[in-house]
PDB file of N, CA and C in Angstrom:
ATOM      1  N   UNK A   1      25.651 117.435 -12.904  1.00  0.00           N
ATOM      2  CA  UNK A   1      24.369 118.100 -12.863  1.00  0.00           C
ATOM      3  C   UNK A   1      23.462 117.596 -13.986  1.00  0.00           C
ATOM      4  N   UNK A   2      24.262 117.229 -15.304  1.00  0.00           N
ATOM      5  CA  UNK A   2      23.253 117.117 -16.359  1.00  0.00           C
ATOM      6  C   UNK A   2      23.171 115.704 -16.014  1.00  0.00           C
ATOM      7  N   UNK A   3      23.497 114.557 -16.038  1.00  0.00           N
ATOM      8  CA  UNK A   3      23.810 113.311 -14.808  1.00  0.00           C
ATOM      9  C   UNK A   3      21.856 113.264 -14.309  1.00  0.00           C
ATOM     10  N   UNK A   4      22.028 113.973 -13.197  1.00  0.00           N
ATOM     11  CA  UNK A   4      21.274 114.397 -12.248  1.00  0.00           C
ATOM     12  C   UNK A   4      19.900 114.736 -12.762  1.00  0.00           C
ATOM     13  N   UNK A   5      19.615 115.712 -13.725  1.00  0.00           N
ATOM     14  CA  UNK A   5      18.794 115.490 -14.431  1.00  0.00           C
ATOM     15  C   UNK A   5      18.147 114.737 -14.957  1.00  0.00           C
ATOM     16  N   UNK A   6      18.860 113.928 -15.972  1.00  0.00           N
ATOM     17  CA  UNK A   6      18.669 112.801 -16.657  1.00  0.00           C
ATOM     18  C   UNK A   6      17.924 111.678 -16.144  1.00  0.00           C
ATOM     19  N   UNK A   7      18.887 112.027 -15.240  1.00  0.00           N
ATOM     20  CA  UNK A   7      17.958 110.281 -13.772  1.00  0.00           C
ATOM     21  C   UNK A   7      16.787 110.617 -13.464  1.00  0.00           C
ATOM     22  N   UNK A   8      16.722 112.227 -13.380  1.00  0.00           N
ATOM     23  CA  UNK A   8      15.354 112.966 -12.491  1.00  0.00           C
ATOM     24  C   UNK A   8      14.238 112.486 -13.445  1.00  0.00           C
ATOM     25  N   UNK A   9      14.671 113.072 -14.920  1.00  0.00           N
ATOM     26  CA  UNK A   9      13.575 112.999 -15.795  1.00  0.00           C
ATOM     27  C   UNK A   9      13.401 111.856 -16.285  1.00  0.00           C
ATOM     28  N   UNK A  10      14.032 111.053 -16.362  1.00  0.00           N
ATOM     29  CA  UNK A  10      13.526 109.053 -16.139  1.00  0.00           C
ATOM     30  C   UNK A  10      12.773 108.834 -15.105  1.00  0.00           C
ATOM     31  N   UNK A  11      13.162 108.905 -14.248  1.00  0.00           N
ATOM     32  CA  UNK A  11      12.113 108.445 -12.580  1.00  0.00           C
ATOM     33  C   UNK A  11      11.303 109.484 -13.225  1.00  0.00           C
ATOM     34  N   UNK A  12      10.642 110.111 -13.639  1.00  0.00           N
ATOM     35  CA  UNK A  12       9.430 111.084 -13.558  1.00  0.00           C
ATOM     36  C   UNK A  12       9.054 110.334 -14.797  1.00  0.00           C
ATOM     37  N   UNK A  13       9.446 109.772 -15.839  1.00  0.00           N
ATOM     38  CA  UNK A  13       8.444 109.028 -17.196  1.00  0.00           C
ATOM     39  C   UNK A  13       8.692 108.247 -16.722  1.00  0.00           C
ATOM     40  N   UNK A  14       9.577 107.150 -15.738  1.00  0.00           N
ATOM     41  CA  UNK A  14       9.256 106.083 -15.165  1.00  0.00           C
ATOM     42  C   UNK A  14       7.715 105.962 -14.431  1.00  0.00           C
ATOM     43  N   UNK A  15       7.478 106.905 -13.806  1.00  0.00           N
ATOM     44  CA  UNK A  15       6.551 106.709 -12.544  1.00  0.00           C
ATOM     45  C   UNK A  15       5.347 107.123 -13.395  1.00  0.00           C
ATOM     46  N   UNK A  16       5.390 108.037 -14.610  1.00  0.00           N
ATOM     47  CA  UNK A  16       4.235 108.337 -15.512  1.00  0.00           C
ATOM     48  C   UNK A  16       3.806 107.191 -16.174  1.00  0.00           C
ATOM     49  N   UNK A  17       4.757 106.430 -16.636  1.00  0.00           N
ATOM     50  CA  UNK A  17       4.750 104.742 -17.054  1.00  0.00           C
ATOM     51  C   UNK A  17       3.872 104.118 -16.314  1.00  0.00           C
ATOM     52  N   UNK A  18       4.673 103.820 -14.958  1.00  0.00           N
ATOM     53  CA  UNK A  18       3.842 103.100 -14.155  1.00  0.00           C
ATOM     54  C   UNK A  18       1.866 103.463 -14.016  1.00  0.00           C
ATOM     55  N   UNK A  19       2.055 104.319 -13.753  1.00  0.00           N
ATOM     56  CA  UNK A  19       0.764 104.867 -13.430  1.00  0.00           C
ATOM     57  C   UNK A  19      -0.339 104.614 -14.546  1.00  0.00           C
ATOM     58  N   UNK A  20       0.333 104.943 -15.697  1.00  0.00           N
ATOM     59  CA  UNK A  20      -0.694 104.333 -17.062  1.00  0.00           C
ATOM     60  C   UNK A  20      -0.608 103.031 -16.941  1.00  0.00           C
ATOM     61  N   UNK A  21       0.226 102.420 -17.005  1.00  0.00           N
ATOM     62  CA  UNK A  21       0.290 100.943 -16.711  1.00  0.00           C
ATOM     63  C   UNK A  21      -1.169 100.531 -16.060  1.00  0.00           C
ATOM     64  N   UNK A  22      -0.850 101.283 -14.519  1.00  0.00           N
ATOM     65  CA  UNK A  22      -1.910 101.168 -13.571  1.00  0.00           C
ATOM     66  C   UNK A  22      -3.375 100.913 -13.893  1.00  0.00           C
ATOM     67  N   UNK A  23      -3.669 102.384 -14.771  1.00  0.00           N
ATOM     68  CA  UNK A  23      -4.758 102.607 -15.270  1.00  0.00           C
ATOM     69  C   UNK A  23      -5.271 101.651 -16.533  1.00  0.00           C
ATOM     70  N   UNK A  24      -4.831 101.389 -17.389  1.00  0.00           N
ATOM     71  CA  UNK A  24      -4.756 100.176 -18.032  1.00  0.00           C
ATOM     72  C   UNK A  24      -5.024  98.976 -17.698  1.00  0.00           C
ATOM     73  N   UNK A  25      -4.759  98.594 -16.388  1.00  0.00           N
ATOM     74  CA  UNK A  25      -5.110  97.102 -15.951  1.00  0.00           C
ATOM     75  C   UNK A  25      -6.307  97.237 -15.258  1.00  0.00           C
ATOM     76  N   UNK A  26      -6.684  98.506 -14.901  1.00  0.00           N
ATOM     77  CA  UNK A  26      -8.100  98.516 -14.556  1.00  0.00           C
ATOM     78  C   UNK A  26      -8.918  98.550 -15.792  1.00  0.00           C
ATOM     79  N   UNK A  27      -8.683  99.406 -16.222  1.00  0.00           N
ATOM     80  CA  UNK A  27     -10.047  99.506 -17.968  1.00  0.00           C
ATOM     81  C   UNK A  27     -10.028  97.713 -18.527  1.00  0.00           C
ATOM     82  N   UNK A  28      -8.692  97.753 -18.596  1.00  0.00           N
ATOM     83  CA  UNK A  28      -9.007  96.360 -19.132  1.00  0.00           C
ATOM     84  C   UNK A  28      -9.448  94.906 -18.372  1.00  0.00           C
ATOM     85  N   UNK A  29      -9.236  95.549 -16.869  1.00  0.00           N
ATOM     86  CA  UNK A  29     -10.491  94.513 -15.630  1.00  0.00           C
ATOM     87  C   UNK A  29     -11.534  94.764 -15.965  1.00  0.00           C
ATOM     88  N   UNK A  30     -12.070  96.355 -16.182  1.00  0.00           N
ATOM     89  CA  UNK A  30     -13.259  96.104 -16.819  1.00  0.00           C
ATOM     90  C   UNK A  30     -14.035  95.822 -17.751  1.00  0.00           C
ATOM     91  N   UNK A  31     -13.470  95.904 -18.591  1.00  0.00           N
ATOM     92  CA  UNK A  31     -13.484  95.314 -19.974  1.00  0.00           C
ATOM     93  C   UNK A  31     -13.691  93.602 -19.797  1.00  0.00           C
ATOM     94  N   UNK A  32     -12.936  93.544 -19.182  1.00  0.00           N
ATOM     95  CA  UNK A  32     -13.660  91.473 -19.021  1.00  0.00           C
ATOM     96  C   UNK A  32     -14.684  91.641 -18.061  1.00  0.00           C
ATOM     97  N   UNK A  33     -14.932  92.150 -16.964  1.00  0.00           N
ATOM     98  CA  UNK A  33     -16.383  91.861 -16.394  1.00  0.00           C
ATOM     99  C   UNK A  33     -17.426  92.515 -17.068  1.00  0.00           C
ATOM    100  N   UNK A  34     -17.630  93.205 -18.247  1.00  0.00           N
ATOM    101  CA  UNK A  34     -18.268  93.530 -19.243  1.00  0.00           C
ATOM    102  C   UNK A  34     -18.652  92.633 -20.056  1.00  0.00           C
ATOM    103  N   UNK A  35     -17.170  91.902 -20.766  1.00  0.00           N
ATOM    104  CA  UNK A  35     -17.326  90.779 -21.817  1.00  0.00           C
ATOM    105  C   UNK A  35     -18.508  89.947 -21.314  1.00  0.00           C
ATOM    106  N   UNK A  36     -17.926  89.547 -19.755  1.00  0.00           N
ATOM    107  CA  UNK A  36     -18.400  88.738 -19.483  1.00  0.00           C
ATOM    108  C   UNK A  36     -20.062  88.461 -18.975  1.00  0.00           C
ATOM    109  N   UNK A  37     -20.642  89.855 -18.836  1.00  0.00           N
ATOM    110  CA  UNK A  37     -21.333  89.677 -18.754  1.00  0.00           C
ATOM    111  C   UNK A  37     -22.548  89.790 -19.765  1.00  0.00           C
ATOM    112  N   UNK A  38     -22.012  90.565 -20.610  1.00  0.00           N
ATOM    113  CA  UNK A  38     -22.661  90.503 -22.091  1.00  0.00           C
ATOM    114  C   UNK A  38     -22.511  89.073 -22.736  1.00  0.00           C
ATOM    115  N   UNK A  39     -21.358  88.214 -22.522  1.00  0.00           N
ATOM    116  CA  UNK A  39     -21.513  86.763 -23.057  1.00  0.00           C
ATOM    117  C   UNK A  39     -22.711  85.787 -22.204  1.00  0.00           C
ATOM    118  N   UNK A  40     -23.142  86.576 -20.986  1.00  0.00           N
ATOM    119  CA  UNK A  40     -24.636  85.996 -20.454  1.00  0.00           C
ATOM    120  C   UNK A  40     -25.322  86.196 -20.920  1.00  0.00           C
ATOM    121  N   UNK A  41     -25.514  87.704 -21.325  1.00  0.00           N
ATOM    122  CA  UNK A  41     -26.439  87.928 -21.758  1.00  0.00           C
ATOM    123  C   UNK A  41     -26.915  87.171 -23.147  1.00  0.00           C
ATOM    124  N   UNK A  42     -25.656  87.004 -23.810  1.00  0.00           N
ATOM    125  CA  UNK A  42     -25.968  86.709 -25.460  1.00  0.00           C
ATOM    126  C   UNK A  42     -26.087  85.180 -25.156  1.00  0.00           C
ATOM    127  N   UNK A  43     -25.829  84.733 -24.532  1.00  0.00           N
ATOM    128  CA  UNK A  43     -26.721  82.724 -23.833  1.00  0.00           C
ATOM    129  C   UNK A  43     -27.827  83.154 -23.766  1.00  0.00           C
ATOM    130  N   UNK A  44     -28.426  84.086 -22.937  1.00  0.00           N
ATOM    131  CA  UNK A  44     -29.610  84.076 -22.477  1.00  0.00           C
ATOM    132  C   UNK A  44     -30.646  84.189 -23.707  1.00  0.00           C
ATOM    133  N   UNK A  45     -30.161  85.108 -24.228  1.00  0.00           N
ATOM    134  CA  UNK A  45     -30.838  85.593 -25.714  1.00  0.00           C
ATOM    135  C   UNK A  45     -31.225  84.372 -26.722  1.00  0.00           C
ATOM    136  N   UNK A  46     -29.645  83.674 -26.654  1.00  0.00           N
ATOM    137  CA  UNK A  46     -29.588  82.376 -27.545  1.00  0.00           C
ATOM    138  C   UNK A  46     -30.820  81.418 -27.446  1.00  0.00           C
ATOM    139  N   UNK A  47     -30.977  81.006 -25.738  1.00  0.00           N
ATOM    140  CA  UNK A  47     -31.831  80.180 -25.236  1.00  0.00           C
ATOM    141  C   UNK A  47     -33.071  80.523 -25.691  1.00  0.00           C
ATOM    142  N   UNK A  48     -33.610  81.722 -25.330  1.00  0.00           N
ATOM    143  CA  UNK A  48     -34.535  82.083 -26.010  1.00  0.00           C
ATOM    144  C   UNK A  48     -35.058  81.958 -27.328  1.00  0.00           C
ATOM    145  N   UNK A  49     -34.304  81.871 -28.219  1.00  0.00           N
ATOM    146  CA  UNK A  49     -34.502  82.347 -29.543  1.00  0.00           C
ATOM    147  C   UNK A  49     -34.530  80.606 -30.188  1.00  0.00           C
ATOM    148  N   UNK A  50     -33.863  79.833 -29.149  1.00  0.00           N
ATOM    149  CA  UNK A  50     -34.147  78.243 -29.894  1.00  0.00           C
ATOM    150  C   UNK A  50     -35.215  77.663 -28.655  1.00  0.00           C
ATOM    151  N   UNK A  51     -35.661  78.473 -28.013  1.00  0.00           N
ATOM    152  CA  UNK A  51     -36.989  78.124 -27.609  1.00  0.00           C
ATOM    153  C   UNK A  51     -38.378  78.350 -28.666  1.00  0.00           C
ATOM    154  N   UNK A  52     -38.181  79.950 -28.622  1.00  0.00           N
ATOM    155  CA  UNK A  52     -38.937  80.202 -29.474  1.00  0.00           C
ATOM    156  C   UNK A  52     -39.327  79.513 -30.850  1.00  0.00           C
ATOM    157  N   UNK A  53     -37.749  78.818 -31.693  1.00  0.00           N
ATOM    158  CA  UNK A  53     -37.947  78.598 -32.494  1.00  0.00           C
ATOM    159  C   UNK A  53     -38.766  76.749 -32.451  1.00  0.00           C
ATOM    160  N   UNK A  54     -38.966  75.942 -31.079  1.00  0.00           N
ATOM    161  CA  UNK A  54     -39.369  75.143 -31.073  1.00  0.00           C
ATOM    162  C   UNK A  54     -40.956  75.563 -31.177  1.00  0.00           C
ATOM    163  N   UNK A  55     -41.466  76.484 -30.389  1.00  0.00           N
ATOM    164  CA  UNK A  55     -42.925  77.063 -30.148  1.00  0.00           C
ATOM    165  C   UNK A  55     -43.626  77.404 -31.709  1.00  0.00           C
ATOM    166  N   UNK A  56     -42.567  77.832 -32.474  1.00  0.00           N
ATOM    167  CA  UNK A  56     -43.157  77.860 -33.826  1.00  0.00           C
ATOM    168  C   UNK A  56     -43.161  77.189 -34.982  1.00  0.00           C
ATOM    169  N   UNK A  57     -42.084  76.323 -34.381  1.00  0.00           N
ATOM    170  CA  UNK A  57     -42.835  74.321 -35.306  1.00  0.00           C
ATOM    171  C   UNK A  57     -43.947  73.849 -34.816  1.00  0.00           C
ATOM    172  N   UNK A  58     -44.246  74.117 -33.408  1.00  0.00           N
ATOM    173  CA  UNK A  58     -45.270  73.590 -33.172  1.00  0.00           C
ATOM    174  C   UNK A  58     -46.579  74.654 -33.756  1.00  0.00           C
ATOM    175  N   UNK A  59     -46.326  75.571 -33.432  1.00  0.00           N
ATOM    176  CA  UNK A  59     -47.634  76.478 -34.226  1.00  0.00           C
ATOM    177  C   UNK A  59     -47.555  76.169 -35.459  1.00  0.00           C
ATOM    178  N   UNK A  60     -47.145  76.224 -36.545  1.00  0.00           N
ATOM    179  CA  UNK A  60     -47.064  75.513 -37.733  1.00  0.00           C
ATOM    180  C   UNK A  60     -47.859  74.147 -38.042  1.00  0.00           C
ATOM    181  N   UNK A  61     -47.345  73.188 -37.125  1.00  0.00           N
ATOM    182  CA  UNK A  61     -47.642  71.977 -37.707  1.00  0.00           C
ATOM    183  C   UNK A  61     -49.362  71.655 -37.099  1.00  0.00           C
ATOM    184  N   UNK A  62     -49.728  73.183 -35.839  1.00  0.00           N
ATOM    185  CA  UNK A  62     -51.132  72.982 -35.564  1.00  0.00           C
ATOM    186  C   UNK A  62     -52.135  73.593 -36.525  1.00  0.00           C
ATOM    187  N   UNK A  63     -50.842  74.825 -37.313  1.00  0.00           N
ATOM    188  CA  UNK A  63     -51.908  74.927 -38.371  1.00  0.00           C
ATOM    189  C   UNK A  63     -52.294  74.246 -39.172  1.00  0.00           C
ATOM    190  N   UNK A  64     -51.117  73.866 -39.551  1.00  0.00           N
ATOM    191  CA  UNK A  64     -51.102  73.077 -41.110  1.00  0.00           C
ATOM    192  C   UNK A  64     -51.875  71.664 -40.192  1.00  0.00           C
ATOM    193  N   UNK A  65     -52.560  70.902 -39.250  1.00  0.00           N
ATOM    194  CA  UNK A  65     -53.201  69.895 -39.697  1.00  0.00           C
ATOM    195  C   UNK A  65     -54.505  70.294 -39.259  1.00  0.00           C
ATOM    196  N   UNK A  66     -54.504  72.200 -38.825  1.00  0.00           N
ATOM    197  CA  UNK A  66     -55.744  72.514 -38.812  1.00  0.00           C
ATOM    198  C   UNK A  66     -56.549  72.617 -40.171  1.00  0.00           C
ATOM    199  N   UNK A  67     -55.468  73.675 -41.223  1.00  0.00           N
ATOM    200  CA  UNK A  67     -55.374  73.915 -42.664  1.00  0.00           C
ATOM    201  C   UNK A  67     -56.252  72.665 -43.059  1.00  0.00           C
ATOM    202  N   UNK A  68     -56.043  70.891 -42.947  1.00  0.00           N
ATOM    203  CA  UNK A  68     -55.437  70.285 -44.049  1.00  0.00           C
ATOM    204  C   UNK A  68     -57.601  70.011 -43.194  1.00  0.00           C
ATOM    205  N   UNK A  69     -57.340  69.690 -42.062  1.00  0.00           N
ATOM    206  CA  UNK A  69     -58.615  69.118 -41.791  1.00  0.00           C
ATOM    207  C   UNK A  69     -59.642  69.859 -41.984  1.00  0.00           C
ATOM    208  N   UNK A  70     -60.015  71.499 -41.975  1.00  0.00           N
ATOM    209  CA  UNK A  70     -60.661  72.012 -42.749  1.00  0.00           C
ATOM    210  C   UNK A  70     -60.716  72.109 -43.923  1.00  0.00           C
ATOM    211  N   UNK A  71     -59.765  71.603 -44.737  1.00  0.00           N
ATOM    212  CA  UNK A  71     -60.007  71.643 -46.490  1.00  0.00           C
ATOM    213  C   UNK A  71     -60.400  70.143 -46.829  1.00  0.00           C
ATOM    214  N   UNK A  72     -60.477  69.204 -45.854  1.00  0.00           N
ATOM    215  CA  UNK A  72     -61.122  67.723 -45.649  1.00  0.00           C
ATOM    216  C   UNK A  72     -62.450  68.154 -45.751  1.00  0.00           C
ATOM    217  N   UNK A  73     -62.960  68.647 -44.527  1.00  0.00           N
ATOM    218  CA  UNK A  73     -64.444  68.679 -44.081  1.00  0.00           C
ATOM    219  C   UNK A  73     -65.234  69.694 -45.477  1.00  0.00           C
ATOM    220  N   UNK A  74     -64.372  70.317 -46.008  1.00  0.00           N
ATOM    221  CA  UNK A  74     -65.214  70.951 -46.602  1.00  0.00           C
ATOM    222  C   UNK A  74     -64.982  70.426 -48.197  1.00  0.00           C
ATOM    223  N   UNK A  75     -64.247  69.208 -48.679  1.00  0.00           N
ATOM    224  CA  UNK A  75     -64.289  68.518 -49.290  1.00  0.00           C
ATOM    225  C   UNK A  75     -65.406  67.485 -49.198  1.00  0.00           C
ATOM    226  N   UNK A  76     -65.470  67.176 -48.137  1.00  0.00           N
ATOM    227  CA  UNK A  76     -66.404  65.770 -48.216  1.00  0.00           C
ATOM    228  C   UNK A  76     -67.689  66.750 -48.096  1.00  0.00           C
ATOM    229  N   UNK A  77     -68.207  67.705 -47.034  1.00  0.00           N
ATOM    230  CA  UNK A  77     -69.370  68.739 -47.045  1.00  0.00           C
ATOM    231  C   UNK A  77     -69.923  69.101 -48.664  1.00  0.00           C
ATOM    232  N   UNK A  78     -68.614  68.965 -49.309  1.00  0.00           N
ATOM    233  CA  UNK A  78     -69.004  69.653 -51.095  1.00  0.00           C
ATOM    234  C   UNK A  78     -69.513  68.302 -51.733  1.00  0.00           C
ATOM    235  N   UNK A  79     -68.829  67.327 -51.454  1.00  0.00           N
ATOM    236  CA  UNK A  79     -69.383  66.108 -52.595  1.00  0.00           C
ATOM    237  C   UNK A  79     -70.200  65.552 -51.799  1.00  0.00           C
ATOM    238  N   UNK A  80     -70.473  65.815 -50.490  1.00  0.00           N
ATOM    239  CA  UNK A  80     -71.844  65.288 -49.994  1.00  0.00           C
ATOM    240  C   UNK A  80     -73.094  65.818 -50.282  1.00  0.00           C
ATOM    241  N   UNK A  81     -73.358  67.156 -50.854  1.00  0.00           N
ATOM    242  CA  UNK A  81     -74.364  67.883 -51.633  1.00  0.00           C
ATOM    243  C   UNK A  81     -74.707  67.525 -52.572  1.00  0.00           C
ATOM    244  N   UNK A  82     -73.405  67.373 -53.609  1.00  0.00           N
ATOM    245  CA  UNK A  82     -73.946  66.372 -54.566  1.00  0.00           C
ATOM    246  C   UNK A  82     -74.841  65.601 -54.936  1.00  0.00           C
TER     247      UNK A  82
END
C-alpha cells in the first residue's frame, strides 16, 4: 500500500514536472520572438541614427562654409570702405 502510494505521488510530481516543463518552453518561445523582434527594431533605430548622423556633417560643413563666406564678404565690404 505504502508501495502504491509512493508511485501515485511520483506520477502526480511527474506529470506536475511535465506540465511546467510545458509552460516554460512556451514563455521562453516567446521570449525569442520578442528578442527577435526588438533586435529589428534596434537595426532600425541604428540605421537611423547613422543616417542622421551623415545629414549633420553635412549641415555643419554648409554652415561652416556659409560662416566662413560671410566673414569674407564682410571682410573685404570693411577694407573696401576704407
Amino acid at each position: 500500500m505504502e508501495a502504491s502510494l509512493t508511485a501515485q505521488a511520483n506520477a502526480i510530481q511527474l506529470a506536475a514536472l511535465a506540465v511546467e516543463v510545458a509552460h516554460l518552453k512556451v514563455a521562453v518561445a516567446d521570449l525569442r520572438s520578442t528578442n527577435a523582434s526588438q533586435s529589428a527594431k534596434l537595426d532600425r533605430v541604428l540605421e537611423q541614427l547613422a543616417q542622421a548622423r551623415g545629414g549633420w556633417r553635412t549641415l555643419m560643413l554648409i554652415g561652416g562654409a556659409a560662416g566662413t563666406l560671410g566673414s569674407a564678404a564682410t571682410w573685404v565690404v570693411s577694407h573696401l570702405k576704407a
